[in-house]
PDB file of N, CA and C in Angstrom:
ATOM      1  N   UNK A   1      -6.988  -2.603 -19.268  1.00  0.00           N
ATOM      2  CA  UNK A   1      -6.029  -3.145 -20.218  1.00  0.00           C
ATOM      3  C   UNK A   1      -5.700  -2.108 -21.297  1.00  0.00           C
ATOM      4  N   UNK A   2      -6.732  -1.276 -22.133  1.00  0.00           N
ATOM      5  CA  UNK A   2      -6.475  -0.222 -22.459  1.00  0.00           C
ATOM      6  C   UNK A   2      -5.357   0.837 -22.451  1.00  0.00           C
ATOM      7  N   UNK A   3      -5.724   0.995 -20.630  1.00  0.00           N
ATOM      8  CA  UNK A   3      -4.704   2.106 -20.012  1.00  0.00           C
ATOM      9  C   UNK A   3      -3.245   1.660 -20.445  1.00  0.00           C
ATOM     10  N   UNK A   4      -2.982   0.652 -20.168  1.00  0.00           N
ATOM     11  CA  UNK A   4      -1.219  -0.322 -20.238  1.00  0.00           C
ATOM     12  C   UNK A   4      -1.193  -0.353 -22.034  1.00  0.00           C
ATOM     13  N   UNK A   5      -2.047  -0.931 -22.237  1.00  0.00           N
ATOM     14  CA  UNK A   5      -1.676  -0.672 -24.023  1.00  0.00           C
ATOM     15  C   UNK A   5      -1.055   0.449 -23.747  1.00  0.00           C
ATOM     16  N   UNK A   6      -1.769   1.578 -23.833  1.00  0.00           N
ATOM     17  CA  UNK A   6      -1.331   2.628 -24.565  1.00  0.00           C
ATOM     18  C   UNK A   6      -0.228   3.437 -23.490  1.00  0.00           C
ATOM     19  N   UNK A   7      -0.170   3.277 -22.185  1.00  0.00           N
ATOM     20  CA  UNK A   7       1.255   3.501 -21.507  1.00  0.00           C
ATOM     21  C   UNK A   7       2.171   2.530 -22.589  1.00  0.00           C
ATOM     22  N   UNK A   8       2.208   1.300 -22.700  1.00  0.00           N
ATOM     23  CA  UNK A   8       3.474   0.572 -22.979  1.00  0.00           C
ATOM     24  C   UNK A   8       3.892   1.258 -24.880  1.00  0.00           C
ATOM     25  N   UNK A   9       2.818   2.274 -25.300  1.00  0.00           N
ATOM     26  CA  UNK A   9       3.249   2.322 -26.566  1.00  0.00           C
ATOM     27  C   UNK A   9       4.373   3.368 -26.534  1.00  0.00           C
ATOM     28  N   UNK A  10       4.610   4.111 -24.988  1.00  0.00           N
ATOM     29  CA  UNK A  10       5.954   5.289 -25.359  1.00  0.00           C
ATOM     30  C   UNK A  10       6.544   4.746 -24.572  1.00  0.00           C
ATOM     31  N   UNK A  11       6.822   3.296 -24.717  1.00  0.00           N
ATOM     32  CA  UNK A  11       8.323   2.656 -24.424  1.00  0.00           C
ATOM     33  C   UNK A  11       8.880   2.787 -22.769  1.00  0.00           C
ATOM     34  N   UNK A  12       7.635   3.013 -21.796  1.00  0.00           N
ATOM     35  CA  UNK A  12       8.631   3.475 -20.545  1.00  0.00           C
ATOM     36  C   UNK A  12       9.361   2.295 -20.121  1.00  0.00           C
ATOM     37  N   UNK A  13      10.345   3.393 -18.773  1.00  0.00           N
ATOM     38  CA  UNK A  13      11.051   2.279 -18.344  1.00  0.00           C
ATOM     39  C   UNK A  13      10.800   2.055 -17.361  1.00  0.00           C
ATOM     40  N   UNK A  14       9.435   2.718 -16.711  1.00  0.00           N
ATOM     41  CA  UNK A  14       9.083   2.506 -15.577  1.00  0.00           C
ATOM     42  C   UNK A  14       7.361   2.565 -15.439  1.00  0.00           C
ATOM     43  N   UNK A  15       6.400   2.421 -14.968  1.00  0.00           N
ATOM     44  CA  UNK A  15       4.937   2.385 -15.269  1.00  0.00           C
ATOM     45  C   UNK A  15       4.592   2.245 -13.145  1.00  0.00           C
ATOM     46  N   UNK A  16       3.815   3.211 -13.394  1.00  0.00           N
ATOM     47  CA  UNK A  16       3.259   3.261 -12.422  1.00  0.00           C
ATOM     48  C   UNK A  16       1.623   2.924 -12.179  1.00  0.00           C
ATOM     49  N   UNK A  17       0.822   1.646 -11.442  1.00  0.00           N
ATOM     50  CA  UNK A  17       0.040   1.105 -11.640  1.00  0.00           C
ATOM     51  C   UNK A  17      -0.509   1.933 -10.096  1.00  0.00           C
ATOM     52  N   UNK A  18      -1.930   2.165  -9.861  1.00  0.00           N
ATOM     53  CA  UNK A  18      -2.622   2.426  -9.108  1.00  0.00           C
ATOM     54  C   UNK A  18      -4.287   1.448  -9.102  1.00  0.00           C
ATOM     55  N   UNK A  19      -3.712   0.520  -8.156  1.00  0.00           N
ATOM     56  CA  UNK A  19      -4.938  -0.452  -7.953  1.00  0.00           C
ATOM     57  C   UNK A  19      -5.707  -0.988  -9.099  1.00  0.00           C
ATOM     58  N   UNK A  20      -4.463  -1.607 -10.083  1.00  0.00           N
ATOM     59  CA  UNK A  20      -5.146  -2.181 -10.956  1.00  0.00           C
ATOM     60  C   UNK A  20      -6.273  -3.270 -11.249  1.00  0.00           C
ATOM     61  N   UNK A  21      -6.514  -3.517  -9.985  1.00  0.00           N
ATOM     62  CA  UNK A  21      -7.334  -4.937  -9.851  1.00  0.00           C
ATOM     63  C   UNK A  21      -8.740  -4.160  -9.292  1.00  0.00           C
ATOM     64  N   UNK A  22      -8.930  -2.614  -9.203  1.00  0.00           N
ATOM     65  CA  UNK A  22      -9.861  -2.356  -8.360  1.00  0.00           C
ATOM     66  C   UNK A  22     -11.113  -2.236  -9.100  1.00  0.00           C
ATOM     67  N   UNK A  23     -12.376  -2.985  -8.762  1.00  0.00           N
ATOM     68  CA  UNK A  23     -13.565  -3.450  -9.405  1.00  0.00           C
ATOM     69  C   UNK A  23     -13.600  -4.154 -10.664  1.00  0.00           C
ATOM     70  N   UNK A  24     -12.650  -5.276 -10.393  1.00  0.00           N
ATOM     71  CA  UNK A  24     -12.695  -6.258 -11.363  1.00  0.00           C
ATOM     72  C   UNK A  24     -12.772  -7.613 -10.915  1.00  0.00           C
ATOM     73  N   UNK A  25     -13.262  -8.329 -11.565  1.00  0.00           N
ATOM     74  CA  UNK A  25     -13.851  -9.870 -11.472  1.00  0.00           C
ATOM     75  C   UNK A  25     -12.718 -10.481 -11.055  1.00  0.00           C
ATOM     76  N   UNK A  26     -12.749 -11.512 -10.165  1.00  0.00           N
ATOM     77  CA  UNK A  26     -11.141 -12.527  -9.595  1.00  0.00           C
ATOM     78  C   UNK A  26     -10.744 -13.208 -11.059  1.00  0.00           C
ATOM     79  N   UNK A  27     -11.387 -13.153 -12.202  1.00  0.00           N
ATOM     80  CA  UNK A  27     -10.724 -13.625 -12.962  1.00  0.00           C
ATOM     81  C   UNK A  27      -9.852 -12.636 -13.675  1.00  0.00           C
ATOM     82  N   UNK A  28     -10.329 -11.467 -14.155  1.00  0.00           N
ATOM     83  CA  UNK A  28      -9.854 -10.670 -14.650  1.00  0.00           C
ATOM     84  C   UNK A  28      -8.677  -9.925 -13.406  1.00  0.00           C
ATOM     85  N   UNK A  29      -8.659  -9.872 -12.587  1.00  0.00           N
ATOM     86  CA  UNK A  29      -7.052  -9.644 -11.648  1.00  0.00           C
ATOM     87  C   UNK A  29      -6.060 -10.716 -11.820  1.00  0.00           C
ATOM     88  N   UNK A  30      -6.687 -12.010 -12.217  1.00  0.00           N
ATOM     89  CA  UNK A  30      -5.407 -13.152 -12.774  1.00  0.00           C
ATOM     90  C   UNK A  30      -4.595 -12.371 -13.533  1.00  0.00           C
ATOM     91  N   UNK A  31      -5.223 -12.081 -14.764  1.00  0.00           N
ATOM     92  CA  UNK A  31      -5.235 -11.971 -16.015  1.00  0.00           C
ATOM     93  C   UNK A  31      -4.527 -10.663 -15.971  1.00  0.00           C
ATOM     94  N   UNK A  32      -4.454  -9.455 -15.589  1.00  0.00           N
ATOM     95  CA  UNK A  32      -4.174  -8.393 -15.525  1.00  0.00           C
ATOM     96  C   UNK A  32      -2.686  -8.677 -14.397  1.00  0.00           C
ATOM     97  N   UNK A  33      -2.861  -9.180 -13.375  1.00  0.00           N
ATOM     98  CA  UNK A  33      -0.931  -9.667 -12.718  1.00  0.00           C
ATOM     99  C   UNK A  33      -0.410 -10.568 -13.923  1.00  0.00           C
ATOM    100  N   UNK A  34      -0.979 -11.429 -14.325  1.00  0.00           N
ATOM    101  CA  UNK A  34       0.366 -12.008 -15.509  1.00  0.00           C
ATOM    102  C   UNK A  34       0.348 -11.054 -16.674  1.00  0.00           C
ATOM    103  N   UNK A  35      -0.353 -10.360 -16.777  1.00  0.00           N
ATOM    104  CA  UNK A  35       0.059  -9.333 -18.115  1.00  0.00           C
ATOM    105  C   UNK A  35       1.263  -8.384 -17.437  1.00  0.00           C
ATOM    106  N   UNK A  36       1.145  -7.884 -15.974  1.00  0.00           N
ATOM    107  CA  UNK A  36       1.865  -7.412 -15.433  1.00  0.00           C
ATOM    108  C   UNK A  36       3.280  -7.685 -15.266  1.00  0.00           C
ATOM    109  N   UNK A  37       2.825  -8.971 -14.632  1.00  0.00           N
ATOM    110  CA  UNK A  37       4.243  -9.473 -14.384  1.00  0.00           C
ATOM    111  C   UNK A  37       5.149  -9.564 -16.004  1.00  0.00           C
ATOM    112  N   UNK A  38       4.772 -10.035 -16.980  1.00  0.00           N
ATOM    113  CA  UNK A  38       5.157 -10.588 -18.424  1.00  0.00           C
ATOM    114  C   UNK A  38       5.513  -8.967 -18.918  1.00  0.00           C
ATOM    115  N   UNK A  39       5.103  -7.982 -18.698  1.00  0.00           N
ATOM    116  CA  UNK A  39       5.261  -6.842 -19.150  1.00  0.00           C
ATOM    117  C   UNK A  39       6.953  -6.381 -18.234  1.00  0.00           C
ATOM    118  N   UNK A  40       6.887  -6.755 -17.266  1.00  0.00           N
ATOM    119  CA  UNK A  40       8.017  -6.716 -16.258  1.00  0.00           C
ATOM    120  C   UNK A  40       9.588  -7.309 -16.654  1.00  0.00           C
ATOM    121  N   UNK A  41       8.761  -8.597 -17.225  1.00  0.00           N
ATOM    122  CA  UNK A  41      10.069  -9.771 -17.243  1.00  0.00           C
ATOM    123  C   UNK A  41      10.396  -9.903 -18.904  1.00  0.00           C
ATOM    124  N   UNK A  42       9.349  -9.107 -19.990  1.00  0.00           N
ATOM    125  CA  UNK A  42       9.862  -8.953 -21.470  1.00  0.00           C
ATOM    126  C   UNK A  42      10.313  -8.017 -21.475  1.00  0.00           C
ATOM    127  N   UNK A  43       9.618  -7.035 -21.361  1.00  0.00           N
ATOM    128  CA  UNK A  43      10.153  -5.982 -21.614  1.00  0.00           C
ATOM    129  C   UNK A  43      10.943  -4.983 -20.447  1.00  0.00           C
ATOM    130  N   UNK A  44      10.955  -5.571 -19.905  1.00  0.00           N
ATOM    131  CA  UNK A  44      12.093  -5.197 -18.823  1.00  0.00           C
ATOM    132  C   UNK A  44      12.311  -3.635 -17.948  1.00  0.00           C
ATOM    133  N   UNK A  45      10.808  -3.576 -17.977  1.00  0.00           N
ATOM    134  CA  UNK A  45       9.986  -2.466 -17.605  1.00  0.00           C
ATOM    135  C   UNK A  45       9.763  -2.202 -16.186  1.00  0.00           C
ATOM    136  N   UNK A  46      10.298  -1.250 -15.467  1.00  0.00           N
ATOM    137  CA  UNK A  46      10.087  -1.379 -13.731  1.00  0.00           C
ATOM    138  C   UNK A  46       8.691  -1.188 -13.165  1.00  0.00           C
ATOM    139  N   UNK A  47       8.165  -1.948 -12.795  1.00  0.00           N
ATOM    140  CA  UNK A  47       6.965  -1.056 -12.419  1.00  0.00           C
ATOM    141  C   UNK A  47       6.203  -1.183 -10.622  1.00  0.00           C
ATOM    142  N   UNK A  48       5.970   0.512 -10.726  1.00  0.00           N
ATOM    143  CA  UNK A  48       5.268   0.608  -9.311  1.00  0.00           C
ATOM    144  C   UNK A  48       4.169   0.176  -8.998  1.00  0.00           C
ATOM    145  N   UNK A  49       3.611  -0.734  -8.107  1.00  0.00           N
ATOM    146  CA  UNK A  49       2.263  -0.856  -7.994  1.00  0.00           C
ATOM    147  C   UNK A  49       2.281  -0.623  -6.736  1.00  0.00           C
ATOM    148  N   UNK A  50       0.769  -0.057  -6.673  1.00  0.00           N
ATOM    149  CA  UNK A  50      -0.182   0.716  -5.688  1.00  0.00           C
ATOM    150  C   UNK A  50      -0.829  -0.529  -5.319  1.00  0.00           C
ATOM    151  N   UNK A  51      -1.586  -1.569  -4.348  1.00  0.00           N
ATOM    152  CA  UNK A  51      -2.528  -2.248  -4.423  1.00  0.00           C
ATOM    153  C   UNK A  51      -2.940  -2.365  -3.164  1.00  0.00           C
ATOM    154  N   UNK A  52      -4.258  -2.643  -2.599  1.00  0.00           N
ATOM    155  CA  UNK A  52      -4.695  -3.150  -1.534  1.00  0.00           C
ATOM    156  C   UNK A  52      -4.546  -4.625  -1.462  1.00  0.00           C
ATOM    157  N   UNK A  53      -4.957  -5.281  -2.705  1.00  0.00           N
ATOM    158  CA  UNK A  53      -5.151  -6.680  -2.199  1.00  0.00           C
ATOM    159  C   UNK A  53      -3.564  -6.911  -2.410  1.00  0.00           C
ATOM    160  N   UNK A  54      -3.144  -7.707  -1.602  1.00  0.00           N
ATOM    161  CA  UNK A  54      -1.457  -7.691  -0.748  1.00  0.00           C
ATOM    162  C   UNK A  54      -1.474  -9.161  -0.920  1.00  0.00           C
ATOM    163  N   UNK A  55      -2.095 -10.315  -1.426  1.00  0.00           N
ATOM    164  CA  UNK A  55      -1.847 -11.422  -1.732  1.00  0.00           C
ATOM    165  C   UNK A  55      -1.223 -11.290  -3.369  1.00  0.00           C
ATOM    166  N   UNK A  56      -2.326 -10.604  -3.858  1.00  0.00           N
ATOM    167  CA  UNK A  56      -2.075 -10.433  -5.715  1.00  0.00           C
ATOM    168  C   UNK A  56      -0.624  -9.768  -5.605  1.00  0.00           C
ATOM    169  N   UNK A  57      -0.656  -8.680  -5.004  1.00  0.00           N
ATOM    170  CA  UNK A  57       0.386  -7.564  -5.200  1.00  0.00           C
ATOM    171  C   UNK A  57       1.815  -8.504  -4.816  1.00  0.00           C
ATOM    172  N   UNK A  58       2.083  -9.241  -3.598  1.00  0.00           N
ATOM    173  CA  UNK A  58       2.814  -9.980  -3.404  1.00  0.00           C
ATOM    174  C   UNK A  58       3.241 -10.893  -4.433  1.00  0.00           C
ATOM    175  N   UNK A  59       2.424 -11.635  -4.659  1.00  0.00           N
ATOM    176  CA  UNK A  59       2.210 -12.949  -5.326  1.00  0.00           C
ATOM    177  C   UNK A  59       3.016 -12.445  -7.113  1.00  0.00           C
ATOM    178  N   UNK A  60       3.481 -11.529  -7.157  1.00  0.00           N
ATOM    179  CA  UNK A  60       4.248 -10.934  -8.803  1.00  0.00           C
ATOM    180  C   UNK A  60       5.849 -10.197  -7.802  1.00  0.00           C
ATOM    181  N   UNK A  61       5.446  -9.474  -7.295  1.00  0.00           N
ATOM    182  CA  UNK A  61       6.428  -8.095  -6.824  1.00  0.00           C
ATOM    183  C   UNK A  61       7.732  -9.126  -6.067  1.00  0.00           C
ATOM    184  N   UNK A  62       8.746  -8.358  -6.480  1.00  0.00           N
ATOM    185  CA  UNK A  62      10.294  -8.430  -6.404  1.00  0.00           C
ATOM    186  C   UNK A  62      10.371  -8.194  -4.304  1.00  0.00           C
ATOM    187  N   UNK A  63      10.151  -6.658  -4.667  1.00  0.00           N
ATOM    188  CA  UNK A  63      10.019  -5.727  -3.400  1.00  0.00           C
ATOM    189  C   UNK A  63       8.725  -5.647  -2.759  1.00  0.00           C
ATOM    190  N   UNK A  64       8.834  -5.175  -1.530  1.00  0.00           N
ATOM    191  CA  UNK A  64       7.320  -4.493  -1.186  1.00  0.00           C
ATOM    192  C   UNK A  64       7.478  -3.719  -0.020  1.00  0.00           C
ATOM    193  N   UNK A  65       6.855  -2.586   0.325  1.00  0.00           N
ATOM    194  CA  UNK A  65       6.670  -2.202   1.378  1.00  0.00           C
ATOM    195  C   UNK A  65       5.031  -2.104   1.821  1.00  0.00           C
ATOM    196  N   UNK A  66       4.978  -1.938   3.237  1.00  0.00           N
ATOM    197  CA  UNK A  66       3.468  -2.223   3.924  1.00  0.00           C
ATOM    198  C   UNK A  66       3.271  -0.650   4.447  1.00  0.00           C
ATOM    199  N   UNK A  67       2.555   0.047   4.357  1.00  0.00           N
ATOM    200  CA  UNK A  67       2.562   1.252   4.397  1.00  0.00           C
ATOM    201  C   UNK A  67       1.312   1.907   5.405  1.00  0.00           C
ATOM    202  N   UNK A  68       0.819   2.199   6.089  1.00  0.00           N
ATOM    203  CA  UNK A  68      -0.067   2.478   7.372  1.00  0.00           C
ATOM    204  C   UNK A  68      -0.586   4.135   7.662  1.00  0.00           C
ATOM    205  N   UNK A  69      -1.137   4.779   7.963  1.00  0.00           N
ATOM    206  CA  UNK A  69      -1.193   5.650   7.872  1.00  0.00           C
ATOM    207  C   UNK A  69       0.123   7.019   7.516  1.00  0.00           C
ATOM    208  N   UNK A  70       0.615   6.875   5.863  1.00  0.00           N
ATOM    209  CA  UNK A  70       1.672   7.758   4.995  1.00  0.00           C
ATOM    210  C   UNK A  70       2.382   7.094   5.604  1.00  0.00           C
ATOM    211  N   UNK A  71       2.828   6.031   6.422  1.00  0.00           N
ATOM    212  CA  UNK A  71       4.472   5.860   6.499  1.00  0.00           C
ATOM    213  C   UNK A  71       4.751   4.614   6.400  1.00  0.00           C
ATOM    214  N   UNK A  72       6.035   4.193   6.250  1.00  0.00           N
ATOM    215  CA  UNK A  72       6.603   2.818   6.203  1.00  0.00           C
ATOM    216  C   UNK A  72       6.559   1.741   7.466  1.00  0.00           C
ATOM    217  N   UNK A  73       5.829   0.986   7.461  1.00  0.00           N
ATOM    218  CA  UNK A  73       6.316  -0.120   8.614  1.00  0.00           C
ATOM    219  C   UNK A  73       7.089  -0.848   8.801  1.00  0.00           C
ATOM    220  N   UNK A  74       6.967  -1.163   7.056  1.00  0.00           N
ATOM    221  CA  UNK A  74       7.759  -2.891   7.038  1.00  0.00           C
ATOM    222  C   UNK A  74       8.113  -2.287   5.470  1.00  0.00           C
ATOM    223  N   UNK A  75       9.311  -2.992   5.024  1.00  0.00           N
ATOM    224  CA  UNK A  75       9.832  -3.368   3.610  1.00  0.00           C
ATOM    225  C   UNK A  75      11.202  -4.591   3.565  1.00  0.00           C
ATOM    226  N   UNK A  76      10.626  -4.667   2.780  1.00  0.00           N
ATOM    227  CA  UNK A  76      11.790  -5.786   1.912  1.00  0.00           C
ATOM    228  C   UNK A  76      11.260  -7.143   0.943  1.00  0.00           C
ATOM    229  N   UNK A  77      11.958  -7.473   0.894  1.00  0.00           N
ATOM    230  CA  UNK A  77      11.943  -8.819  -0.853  1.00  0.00           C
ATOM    231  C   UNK A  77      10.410  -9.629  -0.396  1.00  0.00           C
ATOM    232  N   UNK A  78       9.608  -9.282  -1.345  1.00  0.00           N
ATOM    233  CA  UNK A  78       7.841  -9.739  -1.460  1.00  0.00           C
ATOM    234  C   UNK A  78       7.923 -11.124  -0.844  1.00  0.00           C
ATOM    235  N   UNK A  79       8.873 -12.319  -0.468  1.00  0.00           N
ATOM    236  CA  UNK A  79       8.699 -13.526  -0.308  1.00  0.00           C
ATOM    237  C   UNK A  79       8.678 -13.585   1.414  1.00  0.00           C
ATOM    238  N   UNK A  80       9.772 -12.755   1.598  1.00  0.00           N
ATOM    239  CA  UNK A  80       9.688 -12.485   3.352  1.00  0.00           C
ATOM    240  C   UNK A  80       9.010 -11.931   3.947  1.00  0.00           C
ATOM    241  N   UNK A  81       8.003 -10.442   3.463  1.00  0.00           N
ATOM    242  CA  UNK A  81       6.945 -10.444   3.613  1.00  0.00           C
ATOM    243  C   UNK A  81       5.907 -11.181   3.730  1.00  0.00           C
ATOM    244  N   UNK A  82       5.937 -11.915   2.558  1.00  0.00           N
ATOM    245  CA  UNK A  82       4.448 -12.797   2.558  1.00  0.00           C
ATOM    246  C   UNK A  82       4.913 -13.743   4.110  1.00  0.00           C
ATOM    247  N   UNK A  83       6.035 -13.936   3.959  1.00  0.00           N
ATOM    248  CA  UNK A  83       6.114 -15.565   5.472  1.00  0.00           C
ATOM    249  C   UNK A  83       6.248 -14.555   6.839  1.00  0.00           C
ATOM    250  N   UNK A  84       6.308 -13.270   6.544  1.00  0.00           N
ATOM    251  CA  UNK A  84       6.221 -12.512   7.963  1.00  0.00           C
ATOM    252  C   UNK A  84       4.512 -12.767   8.590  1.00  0.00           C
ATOM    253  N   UNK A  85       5.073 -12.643   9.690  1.00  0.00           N
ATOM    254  CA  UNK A  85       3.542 -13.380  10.605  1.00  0.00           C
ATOM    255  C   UNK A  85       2.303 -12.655  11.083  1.00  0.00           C
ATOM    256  N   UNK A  86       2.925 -10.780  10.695  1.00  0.00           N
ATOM    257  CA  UNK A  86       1.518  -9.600  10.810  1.00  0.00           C
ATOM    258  C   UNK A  86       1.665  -9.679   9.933  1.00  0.00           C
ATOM    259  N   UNK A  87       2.160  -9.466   8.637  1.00  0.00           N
ATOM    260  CA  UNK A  87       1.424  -9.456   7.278  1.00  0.00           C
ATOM    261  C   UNK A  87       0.791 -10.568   6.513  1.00  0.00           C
ATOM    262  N   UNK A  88       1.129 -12.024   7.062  1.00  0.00           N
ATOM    263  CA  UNK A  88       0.210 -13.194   6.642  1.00  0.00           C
ATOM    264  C   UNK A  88      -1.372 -12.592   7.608  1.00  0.00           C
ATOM    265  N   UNK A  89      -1.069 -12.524   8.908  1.00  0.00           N
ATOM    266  CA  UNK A  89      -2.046 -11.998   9.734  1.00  0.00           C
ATOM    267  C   UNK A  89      -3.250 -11.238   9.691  1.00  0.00           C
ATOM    268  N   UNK A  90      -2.987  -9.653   9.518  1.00  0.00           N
ATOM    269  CA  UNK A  90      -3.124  -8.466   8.877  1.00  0.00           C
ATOM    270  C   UNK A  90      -3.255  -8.243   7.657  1.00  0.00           C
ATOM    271  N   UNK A  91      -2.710  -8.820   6.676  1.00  0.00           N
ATOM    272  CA  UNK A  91      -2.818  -7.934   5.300  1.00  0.00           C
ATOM    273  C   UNK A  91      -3.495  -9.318   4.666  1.00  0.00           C
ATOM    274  N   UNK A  92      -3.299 -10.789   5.058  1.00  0.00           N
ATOM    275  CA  UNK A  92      -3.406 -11.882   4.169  1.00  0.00           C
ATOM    276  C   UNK A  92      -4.632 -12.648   4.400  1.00  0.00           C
ATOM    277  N   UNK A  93      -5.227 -12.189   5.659  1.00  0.00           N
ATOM    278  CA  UNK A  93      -5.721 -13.108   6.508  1.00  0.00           C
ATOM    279  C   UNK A  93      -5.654 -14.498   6.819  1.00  0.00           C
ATOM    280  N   UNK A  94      -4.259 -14.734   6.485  1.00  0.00           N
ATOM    281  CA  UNK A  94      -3.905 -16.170   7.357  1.00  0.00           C
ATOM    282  C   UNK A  94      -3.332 -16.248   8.478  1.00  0.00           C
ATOM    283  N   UNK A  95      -3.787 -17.081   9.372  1.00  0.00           N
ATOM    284  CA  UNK A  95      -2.794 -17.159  11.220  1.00  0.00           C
ATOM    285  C   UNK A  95      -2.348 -18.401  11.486  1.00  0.00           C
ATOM    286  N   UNK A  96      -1.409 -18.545  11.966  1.00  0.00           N
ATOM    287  CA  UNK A  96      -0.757 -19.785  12.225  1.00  0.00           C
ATOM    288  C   UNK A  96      -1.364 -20.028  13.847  1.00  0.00           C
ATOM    289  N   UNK A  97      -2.215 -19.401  14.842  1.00  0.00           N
ATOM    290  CA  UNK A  97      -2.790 -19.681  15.775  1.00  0.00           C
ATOM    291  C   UNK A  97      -4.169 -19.545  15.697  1.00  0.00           C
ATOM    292  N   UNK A  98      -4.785 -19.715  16.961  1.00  0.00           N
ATOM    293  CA  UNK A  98      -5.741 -19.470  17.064  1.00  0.00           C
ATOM    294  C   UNK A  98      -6.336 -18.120  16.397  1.00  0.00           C
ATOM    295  N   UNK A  99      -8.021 -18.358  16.374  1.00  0.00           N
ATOM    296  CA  UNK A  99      -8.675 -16.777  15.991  1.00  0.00           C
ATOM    297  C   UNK A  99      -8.389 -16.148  16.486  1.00  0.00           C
ATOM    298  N   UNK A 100      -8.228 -14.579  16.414  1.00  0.00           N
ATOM    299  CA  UNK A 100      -8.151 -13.753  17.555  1.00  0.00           C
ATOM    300  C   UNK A 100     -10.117 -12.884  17.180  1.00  0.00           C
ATOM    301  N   UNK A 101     -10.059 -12.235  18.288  1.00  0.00           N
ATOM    302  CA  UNK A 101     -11.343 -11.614  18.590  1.00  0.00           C
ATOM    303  C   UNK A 101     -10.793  -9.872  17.807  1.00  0.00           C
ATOM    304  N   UNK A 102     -11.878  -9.269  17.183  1.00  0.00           N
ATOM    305  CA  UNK A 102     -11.786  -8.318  16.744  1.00  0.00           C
ATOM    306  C   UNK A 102     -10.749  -7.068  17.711  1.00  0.00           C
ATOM    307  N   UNK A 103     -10.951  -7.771  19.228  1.00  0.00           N
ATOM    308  CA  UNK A 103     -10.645  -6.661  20.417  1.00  0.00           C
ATOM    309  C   UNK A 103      -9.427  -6.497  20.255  1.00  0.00           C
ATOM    310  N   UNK A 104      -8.649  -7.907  19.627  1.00  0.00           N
ATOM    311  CA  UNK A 104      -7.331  -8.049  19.948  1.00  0.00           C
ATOM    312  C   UNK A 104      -6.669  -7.530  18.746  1.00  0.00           C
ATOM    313  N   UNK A 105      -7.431  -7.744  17.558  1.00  0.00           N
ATOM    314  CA  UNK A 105      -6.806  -7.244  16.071  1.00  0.00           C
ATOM    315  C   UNK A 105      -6.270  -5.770  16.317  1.00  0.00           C
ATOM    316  N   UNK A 106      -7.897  -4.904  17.045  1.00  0.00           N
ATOM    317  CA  UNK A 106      -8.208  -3.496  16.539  1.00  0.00           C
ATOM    318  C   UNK A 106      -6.896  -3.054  17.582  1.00  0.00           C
ATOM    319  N   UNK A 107      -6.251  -3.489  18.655  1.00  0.00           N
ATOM    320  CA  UNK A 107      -5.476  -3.273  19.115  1.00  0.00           C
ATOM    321  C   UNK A 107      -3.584  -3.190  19.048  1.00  0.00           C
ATOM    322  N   UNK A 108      -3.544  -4.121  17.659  1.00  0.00           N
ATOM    323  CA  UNK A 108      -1.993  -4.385  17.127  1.00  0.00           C
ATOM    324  C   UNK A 108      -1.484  -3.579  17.079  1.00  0.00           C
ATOM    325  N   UNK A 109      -1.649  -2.070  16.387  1.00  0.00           N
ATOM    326  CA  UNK A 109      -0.470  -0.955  16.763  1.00  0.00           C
ATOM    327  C   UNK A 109      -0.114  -0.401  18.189  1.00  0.00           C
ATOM    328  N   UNK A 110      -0.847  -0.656  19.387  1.00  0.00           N
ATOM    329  CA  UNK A 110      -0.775  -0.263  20.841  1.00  0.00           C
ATOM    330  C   UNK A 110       0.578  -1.215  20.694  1.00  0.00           C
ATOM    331  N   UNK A 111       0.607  -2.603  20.431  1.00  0.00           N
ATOM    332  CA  UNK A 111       1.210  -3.420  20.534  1.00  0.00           C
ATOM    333  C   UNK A 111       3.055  -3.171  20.039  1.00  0.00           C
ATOM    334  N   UNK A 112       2.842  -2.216  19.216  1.00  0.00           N
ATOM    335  CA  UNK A 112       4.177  -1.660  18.310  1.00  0.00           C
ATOM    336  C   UNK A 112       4.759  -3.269  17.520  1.00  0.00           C
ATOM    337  N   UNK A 113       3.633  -3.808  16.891  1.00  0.00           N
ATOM    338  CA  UNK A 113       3.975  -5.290  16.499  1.00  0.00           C
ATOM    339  C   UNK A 113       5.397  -5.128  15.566  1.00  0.00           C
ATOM    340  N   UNK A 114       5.330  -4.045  14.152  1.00  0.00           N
ATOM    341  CA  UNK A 114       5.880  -3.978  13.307  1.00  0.00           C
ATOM    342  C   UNK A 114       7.357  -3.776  13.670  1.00  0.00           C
ATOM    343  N   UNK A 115       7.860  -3.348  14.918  1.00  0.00           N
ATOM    344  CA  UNK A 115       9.253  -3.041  15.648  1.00  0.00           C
ATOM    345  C   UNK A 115       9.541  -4.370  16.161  1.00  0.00           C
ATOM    346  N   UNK A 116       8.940  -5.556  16.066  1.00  0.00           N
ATOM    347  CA  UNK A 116       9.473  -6.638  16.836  1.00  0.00           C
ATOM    348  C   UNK A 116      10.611  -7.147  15.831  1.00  0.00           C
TER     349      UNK A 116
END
């Protein structure tokens, strides 16, 4: 929280966040996306975030892209993401089917899922 204080004191118009939630308590990642988001929507501030956890990161963000070894798979508006069915899958861990077995997960890029 610190860090963002004192970024937001030279006024940017853009803030670039790198895994802000990383080794912090599930309460304190609440707390740190609505400061985020509120920092976004007052002050009208663009900002990049970096994140692994892809529920939080979703759950604020406009945009998003899903990114895999340096390159792009997937992008577009955070809401169609979240209802896309490898990234509920893959990034969310929710499935609208059955379990799958680790054999079948570790296998999804053979699959070229992200081109469907």
């Amino acid at each position: 929280m610190l860090v963002i204080g004192r970024a937001l004191m030279a006024h940017p118009k853009l803030m670039l966040l790198d895994e802000p939630s990383l080794g912090l308590a599930p309460l304190m990642v609440q707390d740190i996306y609505q400061i985020i988001k509120r920092i976004n929507a007052d002050q009208r501030t663009a900002i990049l975030l970096v994140e692994q956890n892809a529920r939080a990161a979703l759950g604020i963000a406009d945009y998003g892209y899903v990114i895999e070894n340096g390159r792009v798979v997937l992008s577009g508006p955070a809401d169609k993401l979240r209802d896309n069915e490898n990234v509920r899958e893959f990034y969310l861990g929710l499935s609208a089917g059955a379990k799958k077995s680790y054999r079948d997960i570790k296998h999804y890029h053979r699959k070229k899922r992200w081109l469907a």
